[in-house]
PDB file of N, CA and C in Angstrom:
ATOM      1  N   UNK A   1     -22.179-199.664 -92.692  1.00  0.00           N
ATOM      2  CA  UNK A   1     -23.585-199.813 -92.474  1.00  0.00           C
ATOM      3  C   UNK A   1     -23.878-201.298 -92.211  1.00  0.00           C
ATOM      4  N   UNK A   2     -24.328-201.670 -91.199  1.00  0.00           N
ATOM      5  CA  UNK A   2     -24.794-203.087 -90.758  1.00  0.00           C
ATOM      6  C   UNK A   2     -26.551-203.558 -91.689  1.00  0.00           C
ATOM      7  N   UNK A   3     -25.995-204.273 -92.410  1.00  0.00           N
ATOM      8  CA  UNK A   3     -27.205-204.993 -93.100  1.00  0.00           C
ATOM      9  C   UNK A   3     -27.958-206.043 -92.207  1.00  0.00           C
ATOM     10  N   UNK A   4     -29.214-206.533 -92.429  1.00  0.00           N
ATOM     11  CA  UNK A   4     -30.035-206.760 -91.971  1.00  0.00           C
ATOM     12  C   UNK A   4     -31.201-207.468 -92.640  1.00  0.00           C
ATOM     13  N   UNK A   5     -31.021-209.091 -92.071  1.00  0.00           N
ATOM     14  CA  UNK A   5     -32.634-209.720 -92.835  1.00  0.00           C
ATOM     15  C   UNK A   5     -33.607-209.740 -92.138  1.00  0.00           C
ATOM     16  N   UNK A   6     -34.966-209.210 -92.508  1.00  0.00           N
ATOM     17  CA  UNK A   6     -35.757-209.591 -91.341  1.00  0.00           C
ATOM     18  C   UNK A   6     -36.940-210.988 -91.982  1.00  0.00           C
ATOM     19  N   UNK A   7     -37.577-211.562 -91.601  1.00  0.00           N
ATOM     20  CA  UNK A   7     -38.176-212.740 -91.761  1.00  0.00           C
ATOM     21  C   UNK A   7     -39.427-212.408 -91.286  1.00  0.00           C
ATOM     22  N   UNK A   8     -40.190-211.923 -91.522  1.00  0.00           N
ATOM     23  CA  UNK A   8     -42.333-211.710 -90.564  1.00  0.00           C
ATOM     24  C   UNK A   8     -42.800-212.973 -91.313  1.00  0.00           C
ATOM     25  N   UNK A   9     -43.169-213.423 -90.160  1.00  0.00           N
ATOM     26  CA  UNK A   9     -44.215-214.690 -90.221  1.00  0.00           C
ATOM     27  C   UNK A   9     -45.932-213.893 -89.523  1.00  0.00           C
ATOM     28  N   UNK A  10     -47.003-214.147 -90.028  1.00  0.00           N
ATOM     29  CA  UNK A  10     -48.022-213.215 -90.327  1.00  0.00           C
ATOM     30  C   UNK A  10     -49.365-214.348 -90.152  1.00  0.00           C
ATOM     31  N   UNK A  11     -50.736-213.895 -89.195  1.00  0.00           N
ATOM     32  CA  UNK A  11     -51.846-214.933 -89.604  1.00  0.00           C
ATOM     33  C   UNK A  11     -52.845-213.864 -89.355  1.00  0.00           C
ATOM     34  N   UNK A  12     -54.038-213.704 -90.171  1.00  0.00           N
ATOM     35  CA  UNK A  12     -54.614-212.523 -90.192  1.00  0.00           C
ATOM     36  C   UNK A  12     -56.336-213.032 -90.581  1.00  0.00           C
ATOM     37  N   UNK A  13     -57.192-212.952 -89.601  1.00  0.00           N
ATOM     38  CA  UNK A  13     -58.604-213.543 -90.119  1.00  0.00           C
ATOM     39  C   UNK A  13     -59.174-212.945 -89.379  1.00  0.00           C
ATOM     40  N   UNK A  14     -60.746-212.545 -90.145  1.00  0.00           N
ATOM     41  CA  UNK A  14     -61.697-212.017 -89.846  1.00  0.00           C
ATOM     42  C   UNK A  14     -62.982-212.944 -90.163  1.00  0.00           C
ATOM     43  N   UNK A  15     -64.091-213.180 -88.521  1.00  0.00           N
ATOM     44  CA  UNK A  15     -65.284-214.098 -88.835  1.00  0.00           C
ATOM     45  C   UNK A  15     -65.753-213.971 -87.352  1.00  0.00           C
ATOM     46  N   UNK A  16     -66.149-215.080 -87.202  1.00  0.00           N
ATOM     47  CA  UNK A  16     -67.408-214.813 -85.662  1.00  0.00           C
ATOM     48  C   UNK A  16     -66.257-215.884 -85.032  1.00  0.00           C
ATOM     49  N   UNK A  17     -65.694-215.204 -83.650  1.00  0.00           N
ATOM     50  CA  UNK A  17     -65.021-216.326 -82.720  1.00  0.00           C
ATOM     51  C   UNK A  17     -65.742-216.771 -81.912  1.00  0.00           C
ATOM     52  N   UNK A  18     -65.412-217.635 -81.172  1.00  0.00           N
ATOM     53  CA  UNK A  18     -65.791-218.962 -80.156  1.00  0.00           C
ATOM     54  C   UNK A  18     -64.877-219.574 -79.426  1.00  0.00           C
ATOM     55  N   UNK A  19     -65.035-219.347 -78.193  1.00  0.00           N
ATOM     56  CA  UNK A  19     -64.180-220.151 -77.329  1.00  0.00           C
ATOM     57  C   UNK A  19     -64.586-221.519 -77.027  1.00  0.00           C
ATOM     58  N   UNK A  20     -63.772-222.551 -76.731  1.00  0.00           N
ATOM     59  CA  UNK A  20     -64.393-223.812 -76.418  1.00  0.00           C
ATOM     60  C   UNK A  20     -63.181-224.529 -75.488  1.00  0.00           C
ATOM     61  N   UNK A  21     -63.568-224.993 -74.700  1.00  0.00           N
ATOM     62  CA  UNK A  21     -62.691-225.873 -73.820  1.00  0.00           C
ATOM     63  C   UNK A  21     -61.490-225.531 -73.386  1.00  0.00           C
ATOM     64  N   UNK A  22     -60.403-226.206 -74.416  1.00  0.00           N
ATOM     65  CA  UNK A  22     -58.759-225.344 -74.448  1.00  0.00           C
ATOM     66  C   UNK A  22     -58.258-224.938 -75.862  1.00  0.00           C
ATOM     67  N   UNK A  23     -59.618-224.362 -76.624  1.00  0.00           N
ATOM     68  CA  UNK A  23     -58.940-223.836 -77.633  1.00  0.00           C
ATOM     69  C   UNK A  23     -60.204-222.597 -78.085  1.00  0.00           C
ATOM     70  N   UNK A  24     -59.230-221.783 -79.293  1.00  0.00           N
ATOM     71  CA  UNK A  24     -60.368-220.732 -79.579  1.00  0.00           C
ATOM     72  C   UNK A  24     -60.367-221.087 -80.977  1.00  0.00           C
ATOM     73  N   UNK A  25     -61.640-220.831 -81.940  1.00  0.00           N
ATOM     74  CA  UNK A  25     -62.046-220.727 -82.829  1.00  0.00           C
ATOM     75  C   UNK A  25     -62.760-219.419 -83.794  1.00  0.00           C
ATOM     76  N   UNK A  26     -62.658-219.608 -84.697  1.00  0.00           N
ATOM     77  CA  UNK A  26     -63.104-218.628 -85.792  1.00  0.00           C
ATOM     78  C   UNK A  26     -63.364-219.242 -87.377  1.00  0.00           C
ATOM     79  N   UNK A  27     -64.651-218.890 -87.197  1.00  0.00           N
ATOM     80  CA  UNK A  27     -65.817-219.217 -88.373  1.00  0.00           C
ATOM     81  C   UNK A  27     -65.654-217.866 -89.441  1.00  0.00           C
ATOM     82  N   UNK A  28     -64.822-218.458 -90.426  1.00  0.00           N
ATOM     83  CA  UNK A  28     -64.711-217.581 -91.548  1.00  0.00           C
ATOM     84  C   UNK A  28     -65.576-217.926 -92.727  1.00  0.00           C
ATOM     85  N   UNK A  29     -66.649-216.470 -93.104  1.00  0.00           N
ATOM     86  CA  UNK A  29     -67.795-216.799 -94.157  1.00  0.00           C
ATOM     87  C   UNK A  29     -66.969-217.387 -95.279  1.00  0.00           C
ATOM     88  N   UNK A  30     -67.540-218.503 -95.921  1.00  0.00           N
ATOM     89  CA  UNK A  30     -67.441-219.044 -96.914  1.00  0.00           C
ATOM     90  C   UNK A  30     -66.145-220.205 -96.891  1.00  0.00           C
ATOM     91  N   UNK A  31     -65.528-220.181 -95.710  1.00  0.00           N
ATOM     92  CA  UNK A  31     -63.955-220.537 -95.855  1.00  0.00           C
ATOM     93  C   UNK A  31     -63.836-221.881 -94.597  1.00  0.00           C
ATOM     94  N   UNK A  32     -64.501-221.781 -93.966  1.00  0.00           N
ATOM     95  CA  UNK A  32     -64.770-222.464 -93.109  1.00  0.00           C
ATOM     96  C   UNK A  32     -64.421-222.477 -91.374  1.00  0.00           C
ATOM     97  N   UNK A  33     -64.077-223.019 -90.575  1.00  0.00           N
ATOM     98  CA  UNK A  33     -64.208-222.427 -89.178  1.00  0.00           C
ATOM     99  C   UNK A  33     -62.363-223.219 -88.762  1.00  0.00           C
ATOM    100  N   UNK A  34     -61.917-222.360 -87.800  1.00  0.00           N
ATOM    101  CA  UNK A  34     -60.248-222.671 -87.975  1.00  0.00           C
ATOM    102  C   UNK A  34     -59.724-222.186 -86.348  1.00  0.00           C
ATOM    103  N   UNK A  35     -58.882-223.634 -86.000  1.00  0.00           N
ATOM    104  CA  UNK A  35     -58.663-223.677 -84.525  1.00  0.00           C
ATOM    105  C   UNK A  35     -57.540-222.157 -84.787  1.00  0.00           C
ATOM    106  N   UNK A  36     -57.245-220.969 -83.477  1.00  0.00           N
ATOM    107  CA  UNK A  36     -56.804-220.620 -83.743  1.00  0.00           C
ATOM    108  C   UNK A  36     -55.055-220.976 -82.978  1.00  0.00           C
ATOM    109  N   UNK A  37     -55.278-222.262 -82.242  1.00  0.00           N
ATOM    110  CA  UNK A  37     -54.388-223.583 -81.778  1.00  0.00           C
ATOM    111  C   UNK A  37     -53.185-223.512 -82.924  1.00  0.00           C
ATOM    112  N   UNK A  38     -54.220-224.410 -83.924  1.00  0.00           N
ATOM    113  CA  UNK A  38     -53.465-224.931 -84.643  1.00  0.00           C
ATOM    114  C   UNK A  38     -53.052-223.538 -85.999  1.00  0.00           C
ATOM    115  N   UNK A  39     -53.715-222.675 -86.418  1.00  0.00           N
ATOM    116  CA  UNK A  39     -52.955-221.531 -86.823  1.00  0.00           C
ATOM    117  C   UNK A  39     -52.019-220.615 -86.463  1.00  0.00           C
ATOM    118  N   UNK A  40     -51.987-220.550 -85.073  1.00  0.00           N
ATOM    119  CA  UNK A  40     -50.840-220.044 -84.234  1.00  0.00           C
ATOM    120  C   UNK A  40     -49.404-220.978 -83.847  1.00  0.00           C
ATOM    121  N   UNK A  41     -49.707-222.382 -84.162  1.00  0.00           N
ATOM    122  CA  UNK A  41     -48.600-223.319 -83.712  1.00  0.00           C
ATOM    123  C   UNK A  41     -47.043-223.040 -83.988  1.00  0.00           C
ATOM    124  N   UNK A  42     -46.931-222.375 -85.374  1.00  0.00           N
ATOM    125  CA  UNK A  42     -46.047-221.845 -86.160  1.00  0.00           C
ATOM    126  C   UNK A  42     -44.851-221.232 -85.287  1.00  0.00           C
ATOM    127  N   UNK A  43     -46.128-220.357 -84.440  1.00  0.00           N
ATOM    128  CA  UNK A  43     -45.194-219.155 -83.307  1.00  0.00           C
ATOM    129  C   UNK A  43     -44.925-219.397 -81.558  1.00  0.00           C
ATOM    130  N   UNK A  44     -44.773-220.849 -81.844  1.00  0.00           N
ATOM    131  CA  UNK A  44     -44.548-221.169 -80.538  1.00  0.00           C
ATOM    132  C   UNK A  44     -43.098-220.774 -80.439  1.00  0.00           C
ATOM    133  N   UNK A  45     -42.600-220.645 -78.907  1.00  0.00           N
ATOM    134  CA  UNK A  45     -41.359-220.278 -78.537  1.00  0.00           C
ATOM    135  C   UNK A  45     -40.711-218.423 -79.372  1.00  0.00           C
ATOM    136  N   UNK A  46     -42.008-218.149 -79.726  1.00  0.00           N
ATOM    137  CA  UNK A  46     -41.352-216.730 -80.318  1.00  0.00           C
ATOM    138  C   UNK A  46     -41.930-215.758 -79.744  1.00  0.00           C
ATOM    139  N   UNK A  47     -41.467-214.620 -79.939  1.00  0.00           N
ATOM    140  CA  UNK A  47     -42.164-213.097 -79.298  1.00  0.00           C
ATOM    141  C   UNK A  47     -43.028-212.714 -80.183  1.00  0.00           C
ATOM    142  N   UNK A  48     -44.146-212.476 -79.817  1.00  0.00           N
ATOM    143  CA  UNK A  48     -45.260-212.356 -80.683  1.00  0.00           C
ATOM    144  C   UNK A  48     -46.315-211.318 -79.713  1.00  0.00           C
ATOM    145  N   UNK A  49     -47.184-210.541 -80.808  1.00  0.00           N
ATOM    146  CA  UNK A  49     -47.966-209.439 -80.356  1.00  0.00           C
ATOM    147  C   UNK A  49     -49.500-209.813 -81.104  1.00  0.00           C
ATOM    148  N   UNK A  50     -50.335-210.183 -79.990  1.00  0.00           N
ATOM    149  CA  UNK A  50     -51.171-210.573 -80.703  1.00  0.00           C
ATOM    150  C   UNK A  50     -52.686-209.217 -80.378  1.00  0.00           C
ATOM    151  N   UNK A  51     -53.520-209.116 -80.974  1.00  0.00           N
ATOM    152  CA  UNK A  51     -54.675-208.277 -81.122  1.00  0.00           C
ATOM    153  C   UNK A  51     -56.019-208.316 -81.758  1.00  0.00           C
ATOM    154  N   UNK A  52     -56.994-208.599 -80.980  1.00  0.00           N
ATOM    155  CA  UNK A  52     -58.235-209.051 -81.322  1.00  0.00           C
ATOM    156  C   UNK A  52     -59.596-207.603 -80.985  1.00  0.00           C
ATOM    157  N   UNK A  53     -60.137-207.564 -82.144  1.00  0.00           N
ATOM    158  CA  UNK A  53     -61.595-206.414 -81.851  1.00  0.00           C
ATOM    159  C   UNK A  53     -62.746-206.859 -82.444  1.00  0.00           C
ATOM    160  N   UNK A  54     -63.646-206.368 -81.966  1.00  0.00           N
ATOM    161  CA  UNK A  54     -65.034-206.330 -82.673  1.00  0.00           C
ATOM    162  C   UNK A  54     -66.029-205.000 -82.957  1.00  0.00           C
ATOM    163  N   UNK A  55     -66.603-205.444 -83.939  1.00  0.00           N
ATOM    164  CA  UNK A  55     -67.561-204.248 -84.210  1.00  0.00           C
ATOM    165  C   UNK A  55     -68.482-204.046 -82.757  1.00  0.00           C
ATOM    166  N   UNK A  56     -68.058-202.363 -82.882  1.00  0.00           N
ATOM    167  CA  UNK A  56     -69.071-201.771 -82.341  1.00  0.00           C
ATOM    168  C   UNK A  56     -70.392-201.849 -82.156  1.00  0.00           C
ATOM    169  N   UNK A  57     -71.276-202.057 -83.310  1.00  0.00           N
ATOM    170  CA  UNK A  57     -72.399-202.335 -83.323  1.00  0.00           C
ATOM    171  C   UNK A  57     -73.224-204.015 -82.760  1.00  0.00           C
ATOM    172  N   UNK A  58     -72.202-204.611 -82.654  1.00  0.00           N
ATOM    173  CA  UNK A  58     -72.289-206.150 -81.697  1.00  0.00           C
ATOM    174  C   UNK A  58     -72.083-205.682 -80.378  1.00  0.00           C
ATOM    175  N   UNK A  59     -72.661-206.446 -79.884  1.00  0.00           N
ATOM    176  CA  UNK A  59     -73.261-206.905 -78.057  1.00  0.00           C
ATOM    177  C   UNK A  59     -72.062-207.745 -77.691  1.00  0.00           C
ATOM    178  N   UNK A  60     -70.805-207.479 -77.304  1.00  0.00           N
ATOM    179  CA  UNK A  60     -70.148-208.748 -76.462  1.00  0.00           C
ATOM    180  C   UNK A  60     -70.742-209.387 -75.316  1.00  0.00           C
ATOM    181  N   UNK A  61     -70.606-210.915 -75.718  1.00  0.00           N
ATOM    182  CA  UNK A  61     -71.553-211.571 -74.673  1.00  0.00           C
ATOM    183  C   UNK A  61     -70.960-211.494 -73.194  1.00  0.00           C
ATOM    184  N   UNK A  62     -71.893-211.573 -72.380  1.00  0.00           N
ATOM    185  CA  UNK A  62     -71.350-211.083 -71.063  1.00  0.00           C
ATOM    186  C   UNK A  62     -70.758-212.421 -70.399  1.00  0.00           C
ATOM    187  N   UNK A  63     -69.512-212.519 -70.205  1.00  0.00           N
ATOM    188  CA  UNK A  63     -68.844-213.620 -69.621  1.00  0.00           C
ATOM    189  C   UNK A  63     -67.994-213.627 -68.434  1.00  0.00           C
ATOM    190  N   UNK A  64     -67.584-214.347 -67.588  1.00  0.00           N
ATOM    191  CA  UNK A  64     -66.732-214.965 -65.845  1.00  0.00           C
ATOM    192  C   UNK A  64     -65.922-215.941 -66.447  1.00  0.00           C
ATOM    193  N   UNK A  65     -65.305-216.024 -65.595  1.00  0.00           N
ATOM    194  CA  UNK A  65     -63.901-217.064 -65.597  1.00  0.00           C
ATOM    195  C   UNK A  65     -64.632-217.199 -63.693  1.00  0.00           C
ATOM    196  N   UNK A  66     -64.871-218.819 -64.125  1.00  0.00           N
ATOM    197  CA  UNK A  66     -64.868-219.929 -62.430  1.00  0.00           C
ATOM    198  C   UNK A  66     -63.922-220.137 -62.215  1.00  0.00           C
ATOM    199  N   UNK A  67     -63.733-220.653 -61.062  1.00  0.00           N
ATOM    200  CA  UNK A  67     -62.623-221.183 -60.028  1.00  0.00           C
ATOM    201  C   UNK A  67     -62.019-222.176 -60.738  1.00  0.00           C
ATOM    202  N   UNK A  68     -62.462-222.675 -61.768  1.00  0.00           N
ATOM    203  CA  UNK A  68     -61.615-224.047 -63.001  1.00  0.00           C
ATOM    204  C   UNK A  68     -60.891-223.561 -63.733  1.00  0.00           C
ATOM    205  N   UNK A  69     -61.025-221.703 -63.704  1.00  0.00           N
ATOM    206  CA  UNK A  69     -60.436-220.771 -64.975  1.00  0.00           C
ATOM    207  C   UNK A  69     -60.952-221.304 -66.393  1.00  0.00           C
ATOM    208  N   UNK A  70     -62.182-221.486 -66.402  1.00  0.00           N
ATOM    209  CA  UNK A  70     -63.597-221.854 -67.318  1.00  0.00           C
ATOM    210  C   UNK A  70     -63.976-220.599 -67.816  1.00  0.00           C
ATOM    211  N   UNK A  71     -64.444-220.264 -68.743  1.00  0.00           N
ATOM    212  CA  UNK A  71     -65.202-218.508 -69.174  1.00  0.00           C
ATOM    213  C   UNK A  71     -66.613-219.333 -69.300  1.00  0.00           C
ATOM    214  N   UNK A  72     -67.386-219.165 -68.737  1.00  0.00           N
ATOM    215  CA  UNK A  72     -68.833-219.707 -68.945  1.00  0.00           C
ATOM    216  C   UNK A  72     -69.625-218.072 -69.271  1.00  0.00           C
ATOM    217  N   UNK A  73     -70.728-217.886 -69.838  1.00  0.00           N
ATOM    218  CA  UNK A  73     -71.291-217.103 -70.142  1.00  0.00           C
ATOM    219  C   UNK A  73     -72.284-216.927 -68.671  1.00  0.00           C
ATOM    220  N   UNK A  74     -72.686-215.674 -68.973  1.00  0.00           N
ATOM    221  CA  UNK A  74     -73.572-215.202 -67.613  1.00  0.00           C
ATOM    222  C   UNK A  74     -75.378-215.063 -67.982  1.00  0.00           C
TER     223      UNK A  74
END
């Protein structure tokens, strides 16, 4: 039988996101607001599966990507 270590490296937050410039953000109640840049840095050069949702009952704001590859709101 071939044994086996596995190692999960893991970042998991829930709050109101925000895109800005060249990075994304998330405002966690009580905890404070966190590049998700610099929380993801960890998993550079690795295979990674990433997945983002929101409540149903929220309005996603209606947004474009310009010719700068900018997301400006509409």
């Amino acid at each position: 039988m071939a044994e086996k270590v596995t190692k999960q490296m893991k970042v998991s937050a829930s709050g109101v996101g925000s895109l800005e410039m060249d990075d994304i953000f998330i405002e966690v109640e009580e905890k404070g607001t966190f590049s998700l840049k610099k929380l993801l840095s960890d998993f550079d050069g690795c295979s990674v599966k990433i997945s983002c949702s929101y409540d149903e009952e929220q309005v996603a704001p209606k947004t474009e990507v310009n010719e700068d590859g900018e997301i400006i709101d509409l």
